[in-house]
C-alpha atoms as a PDB file:
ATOM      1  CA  UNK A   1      -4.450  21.829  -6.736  1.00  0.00           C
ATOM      2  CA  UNK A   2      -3.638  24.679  -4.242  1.00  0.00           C
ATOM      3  CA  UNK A   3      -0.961  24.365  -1.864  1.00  0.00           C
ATOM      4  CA  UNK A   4      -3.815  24.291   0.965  1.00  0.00           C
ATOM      5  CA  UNK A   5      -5.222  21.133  -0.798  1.00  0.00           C
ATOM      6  CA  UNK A   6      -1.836  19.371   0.127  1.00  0.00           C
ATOM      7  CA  UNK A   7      -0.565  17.977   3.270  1.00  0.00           C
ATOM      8  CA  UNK A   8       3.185  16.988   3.117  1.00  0.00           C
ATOM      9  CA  UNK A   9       4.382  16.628   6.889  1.00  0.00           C
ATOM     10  CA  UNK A  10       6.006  13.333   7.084  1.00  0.00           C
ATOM     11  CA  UNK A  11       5.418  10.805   9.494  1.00  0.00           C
ATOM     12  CA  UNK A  12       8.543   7.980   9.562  1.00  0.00           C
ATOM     13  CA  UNK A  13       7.560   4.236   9.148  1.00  0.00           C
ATOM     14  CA  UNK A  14       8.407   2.183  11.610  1.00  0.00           C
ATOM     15  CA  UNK A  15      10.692  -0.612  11.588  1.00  0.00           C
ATOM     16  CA  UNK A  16       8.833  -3.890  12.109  1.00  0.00           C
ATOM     17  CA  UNK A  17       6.455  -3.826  14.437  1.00  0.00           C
ATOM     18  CA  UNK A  18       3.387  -5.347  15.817  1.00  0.00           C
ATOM     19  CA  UNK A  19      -0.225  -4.439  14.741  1.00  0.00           C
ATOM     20  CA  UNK A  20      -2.479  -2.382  17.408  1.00  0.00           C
ATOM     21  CA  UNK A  21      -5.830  -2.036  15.225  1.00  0.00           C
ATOM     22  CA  UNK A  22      -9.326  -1.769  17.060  1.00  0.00           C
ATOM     23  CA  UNK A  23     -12.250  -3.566  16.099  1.00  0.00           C
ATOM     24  CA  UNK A  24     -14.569  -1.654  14.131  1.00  0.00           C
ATOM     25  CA  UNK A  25     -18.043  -1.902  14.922  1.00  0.00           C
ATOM     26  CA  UNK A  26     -20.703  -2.742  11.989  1.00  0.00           C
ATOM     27  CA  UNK A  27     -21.842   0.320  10.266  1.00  0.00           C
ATOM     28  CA  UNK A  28     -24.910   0.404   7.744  1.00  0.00           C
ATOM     29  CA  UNK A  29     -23.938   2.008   3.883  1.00  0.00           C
ATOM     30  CA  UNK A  30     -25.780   5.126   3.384  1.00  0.00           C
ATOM     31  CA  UNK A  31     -28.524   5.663   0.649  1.00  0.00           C
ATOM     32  CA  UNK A  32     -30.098   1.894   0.966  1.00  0.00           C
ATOM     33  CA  UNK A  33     -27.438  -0.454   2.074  1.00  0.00           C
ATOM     34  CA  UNK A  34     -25.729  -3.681  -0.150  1.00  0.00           C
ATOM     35  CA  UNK A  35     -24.385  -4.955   2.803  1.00  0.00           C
ATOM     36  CA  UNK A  36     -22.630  -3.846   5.949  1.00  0.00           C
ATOM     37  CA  UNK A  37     -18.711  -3.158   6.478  1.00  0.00           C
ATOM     38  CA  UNK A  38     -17.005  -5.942   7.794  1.00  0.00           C
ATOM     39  CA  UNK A  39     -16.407  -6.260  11.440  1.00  0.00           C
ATOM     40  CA  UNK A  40     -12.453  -6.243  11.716  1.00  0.00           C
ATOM     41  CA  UNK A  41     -10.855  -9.241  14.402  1.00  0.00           C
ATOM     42  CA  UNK A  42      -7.705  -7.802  15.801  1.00  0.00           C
ATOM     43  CA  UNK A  43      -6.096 -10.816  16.717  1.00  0.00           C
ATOM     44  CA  UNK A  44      -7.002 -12.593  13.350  1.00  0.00           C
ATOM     45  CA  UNK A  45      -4.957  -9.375  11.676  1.00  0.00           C
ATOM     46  CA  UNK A  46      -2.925  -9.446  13.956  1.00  0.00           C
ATOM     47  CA  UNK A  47      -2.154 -12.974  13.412  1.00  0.00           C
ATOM     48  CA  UNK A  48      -2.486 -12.634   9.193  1.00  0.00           C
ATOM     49  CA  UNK A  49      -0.014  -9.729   9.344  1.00  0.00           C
ATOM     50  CA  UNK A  50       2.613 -11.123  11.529  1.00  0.00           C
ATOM     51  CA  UNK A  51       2.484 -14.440   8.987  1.00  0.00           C
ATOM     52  CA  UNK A  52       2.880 -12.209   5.483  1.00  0.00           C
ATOM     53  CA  UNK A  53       5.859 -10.390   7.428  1.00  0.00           C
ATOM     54  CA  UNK A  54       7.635 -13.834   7.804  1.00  0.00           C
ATOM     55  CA  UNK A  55       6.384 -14.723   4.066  1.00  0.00           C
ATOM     56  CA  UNK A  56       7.970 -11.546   2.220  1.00  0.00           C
ATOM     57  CA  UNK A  57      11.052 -12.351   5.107  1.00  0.00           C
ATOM     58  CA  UNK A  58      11.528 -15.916   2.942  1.00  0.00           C
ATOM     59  CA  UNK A  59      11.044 -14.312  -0.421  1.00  0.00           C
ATOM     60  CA  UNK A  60      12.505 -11.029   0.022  1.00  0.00           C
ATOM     61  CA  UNK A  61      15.683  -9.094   0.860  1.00  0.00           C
ATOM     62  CA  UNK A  62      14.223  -6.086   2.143  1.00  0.00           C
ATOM     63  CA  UNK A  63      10.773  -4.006   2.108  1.00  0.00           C
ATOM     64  CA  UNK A  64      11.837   0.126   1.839  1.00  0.00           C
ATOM     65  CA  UNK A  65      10.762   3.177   1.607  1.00  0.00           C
ATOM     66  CA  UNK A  66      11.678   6.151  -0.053  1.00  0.00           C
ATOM     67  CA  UNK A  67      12.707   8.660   2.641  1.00  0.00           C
ATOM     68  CA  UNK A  68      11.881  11.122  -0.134  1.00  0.00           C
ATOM     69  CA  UNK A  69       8.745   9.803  -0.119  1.00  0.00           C
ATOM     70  CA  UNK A  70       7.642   9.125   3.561  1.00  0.00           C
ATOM     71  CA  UNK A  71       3.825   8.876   4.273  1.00  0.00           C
ATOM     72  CA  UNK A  72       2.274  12.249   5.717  1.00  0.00           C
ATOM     73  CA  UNK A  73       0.794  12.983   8.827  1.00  0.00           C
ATOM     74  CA  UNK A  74      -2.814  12.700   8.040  1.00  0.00           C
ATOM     75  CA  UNK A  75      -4.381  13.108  11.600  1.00  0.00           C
ATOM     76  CA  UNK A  76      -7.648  13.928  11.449  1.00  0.00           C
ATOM     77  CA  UNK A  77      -8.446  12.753   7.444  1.00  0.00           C
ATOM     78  CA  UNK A  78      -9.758   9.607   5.809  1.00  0.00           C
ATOM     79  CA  UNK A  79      -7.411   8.343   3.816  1.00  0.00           C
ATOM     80  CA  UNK A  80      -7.807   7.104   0.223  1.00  0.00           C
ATOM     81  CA  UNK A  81      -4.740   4.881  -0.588  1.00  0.00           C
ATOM     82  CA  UNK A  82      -4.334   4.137  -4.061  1.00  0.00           C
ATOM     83  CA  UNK A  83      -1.473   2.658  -5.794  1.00  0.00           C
ATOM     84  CA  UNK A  84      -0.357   0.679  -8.765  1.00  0.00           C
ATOM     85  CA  UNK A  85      -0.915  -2.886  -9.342  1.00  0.00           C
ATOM     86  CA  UNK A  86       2.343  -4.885  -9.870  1.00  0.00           C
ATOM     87  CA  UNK A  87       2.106  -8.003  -8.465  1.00  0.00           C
ATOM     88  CA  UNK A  88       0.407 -11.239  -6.808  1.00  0.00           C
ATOM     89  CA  UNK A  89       2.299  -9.889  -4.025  1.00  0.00           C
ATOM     90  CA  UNK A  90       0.643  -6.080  -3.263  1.00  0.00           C
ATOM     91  CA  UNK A  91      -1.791  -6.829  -0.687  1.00  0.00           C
ATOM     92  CA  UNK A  92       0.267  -8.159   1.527  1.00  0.00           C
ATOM     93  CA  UNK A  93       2.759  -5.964   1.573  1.00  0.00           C
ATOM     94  CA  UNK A  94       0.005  -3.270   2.193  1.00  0.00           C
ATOM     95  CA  UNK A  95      -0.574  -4.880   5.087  1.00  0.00           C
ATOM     96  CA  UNK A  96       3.055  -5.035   6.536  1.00  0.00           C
ATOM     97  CA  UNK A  97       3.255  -1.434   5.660  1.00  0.00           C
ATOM     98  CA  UNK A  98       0.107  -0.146   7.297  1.00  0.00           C
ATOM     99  CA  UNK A  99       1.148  -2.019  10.371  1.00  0.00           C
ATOM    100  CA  UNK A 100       4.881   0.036  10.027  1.00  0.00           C
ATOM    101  CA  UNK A 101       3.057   3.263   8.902  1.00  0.00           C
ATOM    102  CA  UNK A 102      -0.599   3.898   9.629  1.00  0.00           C
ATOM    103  CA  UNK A 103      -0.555   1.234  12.889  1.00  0.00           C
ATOM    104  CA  UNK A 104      -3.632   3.082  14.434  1.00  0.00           C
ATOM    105  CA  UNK A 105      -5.979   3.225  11.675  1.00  0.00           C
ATOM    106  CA  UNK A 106      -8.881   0.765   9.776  1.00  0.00           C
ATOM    107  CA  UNK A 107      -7.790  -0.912   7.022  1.00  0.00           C
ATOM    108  CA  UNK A 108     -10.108  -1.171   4.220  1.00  0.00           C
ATOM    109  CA  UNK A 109      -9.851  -2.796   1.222  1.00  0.00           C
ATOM    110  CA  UNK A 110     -12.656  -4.295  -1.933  1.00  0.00           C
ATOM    111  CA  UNK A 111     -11.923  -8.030  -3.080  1.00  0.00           C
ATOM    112  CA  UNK A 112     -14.037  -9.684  -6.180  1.00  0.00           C
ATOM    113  CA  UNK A 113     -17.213 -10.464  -4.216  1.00  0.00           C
ATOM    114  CA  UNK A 114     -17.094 -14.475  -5.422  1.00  0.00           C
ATOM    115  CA  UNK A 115     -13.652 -14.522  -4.268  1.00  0.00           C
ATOM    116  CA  UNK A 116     -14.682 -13.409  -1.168  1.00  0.00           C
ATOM    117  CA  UNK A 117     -17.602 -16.385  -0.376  1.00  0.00           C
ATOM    118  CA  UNK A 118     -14.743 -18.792  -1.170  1.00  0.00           C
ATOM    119  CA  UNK A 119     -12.528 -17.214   1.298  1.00  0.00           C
ATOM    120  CA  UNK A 120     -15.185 -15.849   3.833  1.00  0.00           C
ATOM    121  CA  UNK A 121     -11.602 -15.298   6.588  1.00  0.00           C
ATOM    122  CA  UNK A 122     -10.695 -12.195   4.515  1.00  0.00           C
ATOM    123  CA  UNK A 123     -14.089 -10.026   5.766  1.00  0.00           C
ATOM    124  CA  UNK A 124     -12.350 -10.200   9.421  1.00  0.00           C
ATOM    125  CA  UNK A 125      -9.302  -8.459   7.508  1.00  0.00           C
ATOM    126  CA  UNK A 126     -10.787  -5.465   6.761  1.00  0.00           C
ATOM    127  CA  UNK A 127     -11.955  -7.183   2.885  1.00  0.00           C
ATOM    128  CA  UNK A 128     -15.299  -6.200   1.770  1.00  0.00           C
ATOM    129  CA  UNK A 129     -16.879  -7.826  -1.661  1.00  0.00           C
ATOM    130  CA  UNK A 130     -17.665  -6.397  -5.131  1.00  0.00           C
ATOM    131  CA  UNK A 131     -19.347  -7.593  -7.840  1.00  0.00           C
ATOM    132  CA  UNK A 132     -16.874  -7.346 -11.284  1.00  0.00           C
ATOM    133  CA  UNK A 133     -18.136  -5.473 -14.134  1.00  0.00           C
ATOM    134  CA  UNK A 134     -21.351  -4.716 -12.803  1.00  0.00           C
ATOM    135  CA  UNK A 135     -23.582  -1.728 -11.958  1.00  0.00           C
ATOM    136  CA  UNK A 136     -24.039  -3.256  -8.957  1.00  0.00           C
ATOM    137  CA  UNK A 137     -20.707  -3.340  -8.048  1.00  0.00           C
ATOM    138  CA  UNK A 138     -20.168  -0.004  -9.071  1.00  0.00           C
ATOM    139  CA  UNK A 139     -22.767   1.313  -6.633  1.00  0.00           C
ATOM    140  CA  UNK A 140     -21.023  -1.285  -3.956  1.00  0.00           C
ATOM    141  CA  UNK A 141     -17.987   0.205  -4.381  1.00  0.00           C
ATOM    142  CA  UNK A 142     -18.753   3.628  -3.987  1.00  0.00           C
ATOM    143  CA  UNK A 143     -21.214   3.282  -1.347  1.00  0.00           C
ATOM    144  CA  UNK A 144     -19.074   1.126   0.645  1.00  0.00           C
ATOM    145  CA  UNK A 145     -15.982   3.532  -0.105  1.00  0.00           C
ATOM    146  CA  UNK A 146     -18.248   6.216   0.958  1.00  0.00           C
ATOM    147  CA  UNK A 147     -19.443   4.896   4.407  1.00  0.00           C
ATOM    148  CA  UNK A 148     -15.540   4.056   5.389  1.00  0.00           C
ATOM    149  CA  UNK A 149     -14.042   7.772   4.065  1.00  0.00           C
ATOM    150  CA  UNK A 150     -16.406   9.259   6.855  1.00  0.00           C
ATOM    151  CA  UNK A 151     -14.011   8.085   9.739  1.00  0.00           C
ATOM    152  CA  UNK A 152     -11.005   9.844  10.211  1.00  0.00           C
ATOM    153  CA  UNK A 153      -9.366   6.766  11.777  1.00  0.00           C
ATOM    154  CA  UNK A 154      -9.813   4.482   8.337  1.00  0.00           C
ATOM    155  CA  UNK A 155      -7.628   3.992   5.351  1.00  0.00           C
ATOM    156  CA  UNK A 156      -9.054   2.364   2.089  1.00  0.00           C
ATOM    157  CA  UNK A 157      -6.647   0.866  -0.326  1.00  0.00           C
ATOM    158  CA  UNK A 158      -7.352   0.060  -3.605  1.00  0.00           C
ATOM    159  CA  UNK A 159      -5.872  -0.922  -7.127  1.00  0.00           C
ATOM    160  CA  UNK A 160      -7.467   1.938  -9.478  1.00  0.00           C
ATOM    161  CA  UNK A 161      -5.823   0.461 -12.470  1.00  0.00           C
ATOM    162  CA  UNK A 162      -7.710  -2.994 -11.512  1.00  0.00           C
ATOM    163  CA  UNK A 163      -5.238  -5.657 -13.193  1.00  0.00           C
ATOM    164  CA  UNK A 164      -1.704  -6.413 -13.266  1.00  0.00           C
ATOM    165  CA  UNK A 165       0.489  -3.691 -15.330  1.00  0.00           C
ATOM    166  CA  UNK A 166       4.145  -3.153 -15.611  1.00  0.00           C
ATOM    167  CA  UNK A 167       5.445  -0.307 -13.571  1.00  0.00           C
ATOM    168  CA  UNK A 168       6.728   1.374 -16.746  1.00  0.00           C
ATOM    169  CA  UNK A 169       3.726   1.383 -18.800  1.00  0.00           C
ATOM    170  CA  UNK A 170       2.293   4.595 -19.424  1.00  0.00           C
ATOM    171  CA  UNK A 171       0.547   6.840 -19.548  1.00  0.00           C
ATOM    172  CA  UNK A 172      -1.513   5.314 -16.449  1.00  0.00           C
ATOM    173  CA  UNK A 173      -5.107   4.725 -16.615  1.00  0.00           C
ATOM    174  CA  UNK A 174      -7.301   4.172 -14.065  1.00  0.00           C
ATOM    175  CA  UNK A 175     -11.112   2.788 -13.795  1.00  0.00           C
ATOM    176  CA  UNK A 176     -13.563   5.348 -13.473  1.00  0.00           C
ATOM    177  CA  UNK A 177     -13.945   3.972  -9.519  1.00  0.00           C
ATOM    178  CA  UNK A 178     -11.407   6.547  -7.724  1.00  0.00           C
ATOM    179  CA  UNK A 179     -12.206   9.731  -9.873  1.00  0.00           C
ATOM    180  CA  UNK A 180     -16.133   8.875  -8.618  1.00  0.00           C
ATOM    181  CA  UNK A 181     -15.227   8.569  -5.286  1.00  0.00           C
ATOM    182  CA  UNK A 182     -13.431  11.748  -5.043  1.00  0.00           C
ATOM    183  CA  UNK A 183     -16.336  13.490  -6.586  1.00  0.00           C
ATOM    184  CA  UNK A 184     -18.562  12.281  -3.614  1.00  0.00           C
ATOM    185  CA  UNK A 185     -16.625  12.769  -0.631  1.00  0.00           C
ATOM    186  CA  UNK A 186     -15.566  15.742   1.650  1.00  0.00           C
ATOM    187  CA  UNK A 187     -11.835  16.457   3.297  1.00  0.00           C
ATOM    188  CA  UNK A 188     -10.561  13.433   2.193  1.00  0.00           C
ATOM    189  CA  UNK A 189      -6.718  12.537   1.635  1.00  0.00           C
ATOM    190  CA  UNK A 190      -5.835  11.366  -1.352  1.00  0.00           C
ATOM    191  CA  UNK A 191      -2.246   9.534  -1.468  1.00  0.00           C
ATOM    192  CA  UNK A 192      -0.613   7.867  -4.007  1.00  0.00           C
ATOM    193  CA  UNK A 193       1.910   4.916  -3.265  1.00  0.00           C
ATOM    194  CA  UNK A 194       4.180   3.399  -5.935  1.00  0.00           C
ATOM    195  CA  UNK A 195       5.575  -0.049  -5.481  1.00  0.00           C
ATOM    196  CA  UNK A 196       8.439  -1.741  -7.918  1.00  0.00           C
ATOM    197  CA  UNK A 197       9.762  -5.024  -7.099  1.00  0.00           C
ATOM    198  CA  UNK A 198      13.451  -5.470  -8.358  1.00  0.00           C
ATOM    199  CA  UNK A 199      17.107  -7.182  -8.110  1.00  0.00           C
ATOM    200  CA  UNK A 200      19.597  -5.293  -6.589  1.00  0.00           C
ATOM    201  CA  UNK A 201      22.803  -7.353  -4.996  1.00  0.00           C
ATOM    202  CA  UNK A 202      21.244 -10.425  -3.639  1.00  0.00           C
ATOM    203  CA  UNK A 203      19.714 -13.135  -4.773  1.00  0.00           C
ATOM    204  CA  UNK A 204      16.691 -12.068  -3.591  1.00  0.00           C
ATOM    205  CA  UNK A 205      14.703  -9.327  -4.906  1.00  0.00           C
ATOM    206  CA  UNK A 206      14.180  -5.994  -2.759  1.00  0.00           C
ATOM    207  CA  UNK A 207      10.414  -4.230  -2.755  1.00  0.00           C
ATOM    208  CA  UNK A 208      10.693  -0.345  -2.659  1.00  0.00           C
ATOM    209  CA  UNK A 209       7.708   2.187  -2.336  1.00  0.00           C
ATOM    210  CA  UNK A 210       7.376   5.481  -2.647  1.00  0.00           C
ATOM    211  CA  UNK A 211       4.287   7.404  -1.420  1.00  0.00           C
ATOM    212  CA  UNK A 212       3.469  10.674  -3.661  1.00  0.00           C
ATOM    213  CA  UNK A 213       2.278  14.040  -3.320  1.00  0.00           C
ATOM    214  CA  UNK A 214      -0.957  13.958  -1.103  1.00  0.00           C
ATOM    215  CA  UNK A 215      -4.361  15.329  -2.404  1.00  0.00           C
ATOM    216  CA  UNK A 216      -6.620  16.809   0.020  1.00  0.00           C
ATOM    217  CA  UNK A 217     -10.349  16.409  -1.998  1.00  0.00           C
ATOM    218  CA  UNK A 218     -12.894  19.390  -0.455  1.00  0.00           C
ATOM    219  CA  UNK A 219     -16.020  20.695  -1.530  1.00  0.00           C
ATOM    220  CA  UNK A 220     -13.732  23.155  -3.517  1.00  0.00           C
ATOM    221  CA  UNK A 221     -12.062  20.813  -5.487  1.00  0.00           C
ATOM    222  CA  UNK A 222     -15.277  18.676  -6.342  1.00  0.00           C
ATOM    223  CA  UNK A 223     -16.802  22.107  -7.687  1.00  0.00           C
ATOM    224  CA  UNK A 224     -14.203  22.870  -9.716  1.00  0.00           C
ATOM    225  CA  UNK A 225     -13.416  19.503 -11.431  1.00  0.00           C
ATOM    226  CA  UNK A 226     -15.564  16.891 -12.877  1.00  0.00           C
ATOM    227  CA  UNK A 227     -14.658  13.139 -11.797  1.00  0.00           C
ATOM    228  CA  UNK A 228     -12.892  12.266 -14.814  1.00  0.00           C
ATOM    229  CA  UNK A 229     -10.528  15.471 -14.456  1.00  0.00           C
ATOM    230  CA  UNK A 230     -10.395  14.231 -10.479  1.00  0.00           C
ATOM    231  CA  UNK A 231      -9.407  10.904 -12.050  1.00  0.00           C
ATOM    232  CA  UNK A 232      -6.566  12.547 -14.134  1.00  0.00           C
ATOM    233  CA  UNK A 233      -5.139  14.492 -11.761  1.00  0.00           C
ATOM    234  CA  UNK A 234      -4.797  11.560  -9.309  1.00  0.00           C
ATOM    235  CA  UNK A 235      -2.882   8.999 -12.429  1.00  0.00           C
ATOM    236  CA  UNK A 236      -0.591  12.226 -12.464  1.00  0.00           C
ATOM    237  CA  UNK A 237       0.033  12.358  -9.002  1.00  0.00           C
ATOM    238  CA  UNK A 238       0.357   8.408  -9.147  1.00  0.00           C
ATOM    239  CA  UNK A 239       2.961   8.899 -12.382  1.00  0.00           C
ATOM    240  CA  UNK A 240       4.903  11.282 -10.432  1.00  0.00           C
ATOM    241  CA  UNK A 241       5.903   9.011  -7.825  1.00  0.00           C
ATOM    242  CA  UNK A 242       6.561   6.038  -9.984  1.00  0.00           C
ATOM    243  CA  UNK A 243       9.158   7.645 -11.739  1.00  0.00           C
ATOM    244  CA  UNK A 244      10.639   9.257  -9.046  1.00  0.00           C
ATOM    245  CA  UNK A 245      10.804   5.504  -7.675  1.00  0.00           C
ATOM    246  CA  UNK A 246      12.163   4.365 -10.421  1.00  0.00           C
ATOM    247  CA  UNK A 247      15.459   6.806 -10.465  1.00  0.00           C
ATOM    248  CA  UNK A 248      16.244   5.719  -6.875  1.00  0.00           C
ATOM    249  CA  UNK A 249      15.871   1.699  -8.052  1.00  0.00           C
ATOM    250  CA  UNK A 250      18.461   2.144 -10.538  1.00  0.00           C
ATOM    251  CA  UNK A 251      20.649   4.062  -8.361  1.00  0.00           C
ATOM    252  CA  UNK A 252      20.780   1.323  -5.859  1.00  0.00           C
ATOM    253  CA  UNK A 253      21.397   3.005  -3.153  1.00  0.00           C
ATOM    254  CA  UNK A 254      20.092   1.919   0.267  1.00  0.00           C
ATOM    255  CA  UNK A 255      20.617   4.567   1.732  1.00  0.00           C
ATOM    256  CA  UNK A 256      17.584   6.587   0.078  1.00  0.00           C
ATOM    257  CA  UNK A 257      15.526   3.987   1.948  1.00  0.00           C
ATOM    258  CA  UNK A 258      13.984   3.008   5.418  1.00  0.00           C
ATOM    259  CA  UNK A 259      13.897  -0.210   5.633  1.00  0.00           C
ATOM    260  CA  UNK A 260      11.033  -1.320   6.963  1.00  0.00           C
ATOM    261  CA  UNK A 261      11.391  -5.447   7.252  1.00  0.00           C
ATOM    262  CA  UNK A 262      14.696  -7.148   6.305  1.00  0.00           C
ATOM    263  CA  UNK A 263      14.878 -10.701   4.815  1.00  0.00           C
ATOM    264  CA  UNK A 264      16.997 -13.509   3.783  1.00  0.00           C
ATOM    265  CA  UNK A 265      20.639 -12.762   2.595  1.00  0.00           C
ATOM    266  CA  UNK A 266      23.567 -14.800   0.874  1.00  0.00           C
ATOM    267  CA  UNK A 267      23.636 -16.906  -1.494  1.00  0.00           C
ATOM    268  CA  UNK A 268      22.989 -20.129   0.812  1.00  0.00           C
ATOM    269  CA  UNK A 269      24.764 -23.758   0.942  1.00  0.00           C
ATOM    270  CA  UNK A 270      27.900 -24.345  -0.460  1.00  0.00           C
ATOM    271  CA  UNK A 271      29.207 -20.847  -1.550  1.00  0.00           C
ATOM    272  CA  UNK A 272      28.116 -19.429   1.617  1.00  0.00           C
ATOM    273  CA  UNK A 273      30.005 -21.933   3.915  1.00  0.00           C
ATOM    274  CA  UNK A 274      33.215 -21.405   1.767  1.00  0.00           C
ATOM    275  CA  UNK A 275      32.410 -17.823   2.239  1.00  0.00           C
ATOM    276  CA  UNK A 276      32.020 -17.919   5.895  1.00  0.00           C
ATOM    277  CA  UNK A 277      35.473 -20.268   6.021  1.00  0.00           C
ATOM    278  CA  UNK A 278      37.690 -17.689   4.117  1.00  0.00           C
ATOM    279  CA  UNK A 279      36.143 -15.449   6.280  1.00  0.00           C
ATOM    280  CA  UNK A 280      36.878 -17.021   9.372  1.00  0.00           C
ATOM    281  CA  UNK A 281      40.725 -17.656   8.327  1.00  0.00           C
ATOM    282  CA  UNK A 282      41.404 -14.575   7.204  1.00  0.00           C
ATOM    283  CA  UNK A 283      39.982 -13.206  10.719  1.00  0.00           C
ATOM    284  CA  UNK A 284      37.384 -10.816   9.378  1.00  0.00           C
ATOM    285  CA  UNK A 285      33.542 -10.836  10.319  1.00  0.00           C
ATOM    286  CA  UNK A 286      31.227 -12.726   7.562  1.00  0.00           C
ATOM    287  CA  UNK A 287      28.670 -10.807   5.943  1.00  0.00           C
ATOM    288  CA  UNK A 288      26.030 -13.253   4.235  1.00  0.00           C
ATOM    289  CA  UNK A 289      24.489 -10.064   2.020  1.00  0.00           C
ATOM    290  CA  UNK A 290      26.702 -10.637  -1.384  1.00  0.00           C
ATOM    291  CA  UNK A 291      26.659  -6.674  -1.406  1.00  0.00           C
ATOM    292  CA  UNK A 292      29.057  -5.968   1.047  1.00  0.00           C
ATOM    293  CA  UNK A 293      32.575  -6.735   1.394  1.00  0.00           C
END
C-alpha cells in the first residue's frame, strides 16, 4: 500500500464511559435483499454495554490499550474492524471498547443466523444473521457488509479467522469473507485490532489490544490486487500488530497502556485482611493490587 492508502492520526480511547449511539433506521441490502439491517435500540445497548463493563470488571484486572497502537481518526470512512479470535470473551469487549473509542458510530457485527432466532435481543445490538457454510451466507455476508460500509458513521466488526485460535499460531489465515469485501467496496478503512488475554501481577488476568496499521481500500487498490492478495495483505497487517502486542505483554509494563476499564484487585479474604492489618500498623496506605508495594 501507498502511504496515501494509510491513515495513522490517533484518536485516544476514553476511559470508561457511557454509550451515545443513534438509532439507525432500516435500510434495504442492495442487489435483491436477504433481509434488512437491524434497527439498533440505544437504550437496550446502552443497557447491554454498561452490564459487560461490570462483567469483564468481576473477571478482569484491567482492559488496555497499546498507546503505540491507539485507534485512528477515521472521520469521514466506514470502518472495517477485523481482529483475531481468542476467546468466548471478544465480543464483549468490542463492545466496551467501541463505547471508549468509536462512541459515535454504528456498530455492526454477523452472528450464526440460528443463533440469532434463539437469541432474537442481539438484532437490537447491532447483530445481523448468517447462514454457516453456505452460499447463501456468503452472499448475506457480503451484501449485508456492503450496505453498512456505505455510511461513514458505521463500524463492522468481524472475526475473519472464524473460530477460536491461539494468538501465537501462525501464519494467520483468514476466510475468504474480508478479502471479498474489500474487493467490493470504495474508501473504506481497513483496521486491524489484536487482542491477548494474559496474567500479569494479579490474580486476575489483564486484556490488552493493540490496533494495527490502517488500510484505506479505493478503487486503486481493488484494481491492482485480486481479493485473495487483499486478503493477504490484511492477515499481514493483522500479524503485525499481534506481535507487536505480544512484546509489550511480556514486558509488563503498564505504562505502554491506556487503561480503558479497571477491575478487581488483591488477592481477597484472608491474605488481604492480614495485608490491610500490617498495613494499617505499620502506618502506610494499603494497596489491594499484589503488584505494588
Amino acid at each position: 500500500m501507498t502511504k496515501s492508502e494509510v491513515i495513522s492520526k490517533p484518536e485516544p480511547c476514553r476511559d470508561v464511559v457511557a454509550g451515545s449511539d443513534e438509532a439507525s433506521g432500516p435500510r434495504r441490502i442492495s442487489r435483491g435483499t436477504l433481509h434488512a439491517l437491524p434497527v439498533i435500540s440505544p437504550l437496550l445497548l446502552r443497557w447491554f454495554t454498561w452490564y459487560c463493563r461490570g462483567y469483564l470488571r468481576r473477571h478482569f484486572h484491567s482492559l488496555r490499550v497499546s498507546i503505540n497502537g491507539l485507534p485512528p481518526d477515521a472521520t469521514g470512512y466506514p470502518v472495517m474492524l477485523y481482529t483475531n479470535h481468542a476467546s468466548w470473551w471478544d465480543p464483549l469487549v468490542g463492545l466496551v471498547l467501541k463505547d471508549a473509542c468509536f462512541p459515535q458510530r454504528n456498530l455492526y457485527a454477523p452472528i450464526d443466523a440460528a443463533m440469532l432466532q434463539r437469541y432474537r435481543m442481539f438484532a437490537k445490538l447491532g447483530f445481523f444473521g448468517v447462514e454457516q457454510g453456505t452460499r447463501r451466507g456468503a452472499v448475506q455476508f457480503l451484501r449485508a457488509s456492503e450496505a453498512i460500509l456505505q455510511s461513514p458513521n458505521h463500524l463492522l466488526a468481524i472475526t475473519p479467522q472464524s473460530r477460536f485460535a491461539d494468538v501465537r499460531e501462525r501464519p494467520l489465515r483468514f476466510q475468504s469473507g474480508l478479502g471479498r469485501v474489500a474487493s467490493q467496496v470504495e474508501n473504506v478503512l481497513f483496521l486491524p485490532m489484536a487482542t491477548e488475554f494474559v496474567f500479569w501481577e494479579e490474580r486476575l488476568p489483564e486484556i490488552l489490544v493493540r490496533f494495527g496499521e490502517p488500510v484505506l481500500i479505493n478503487s486503486g487498490t481493488r484494481r491492482s490486487r485480486t481479493h485473495e492478495e487483499l486478503s493477504a495483505h490484511l492477515e499481514d497487517q493483522l500479524t503485525v500488530a499481534l506481535d507487536a502486542l505480544s512484546i509489550e505483554a511480556q514486558r509488563r509494563d503498564a505504562s505502554d497502556f491506556r487503561t480503558i476499564l479497571r477491575g478487581g484487585a488483591g488477592q481477597g479474604g484472608v491474605y488481604d485482611l492480614w495485608r490491610k492489618l500490617k498495613a494499617k500498623l505499620r502506618g502506610e496506605t494499603f494497596a489491594k493490587e499484589h503488584g505494588r508495594k
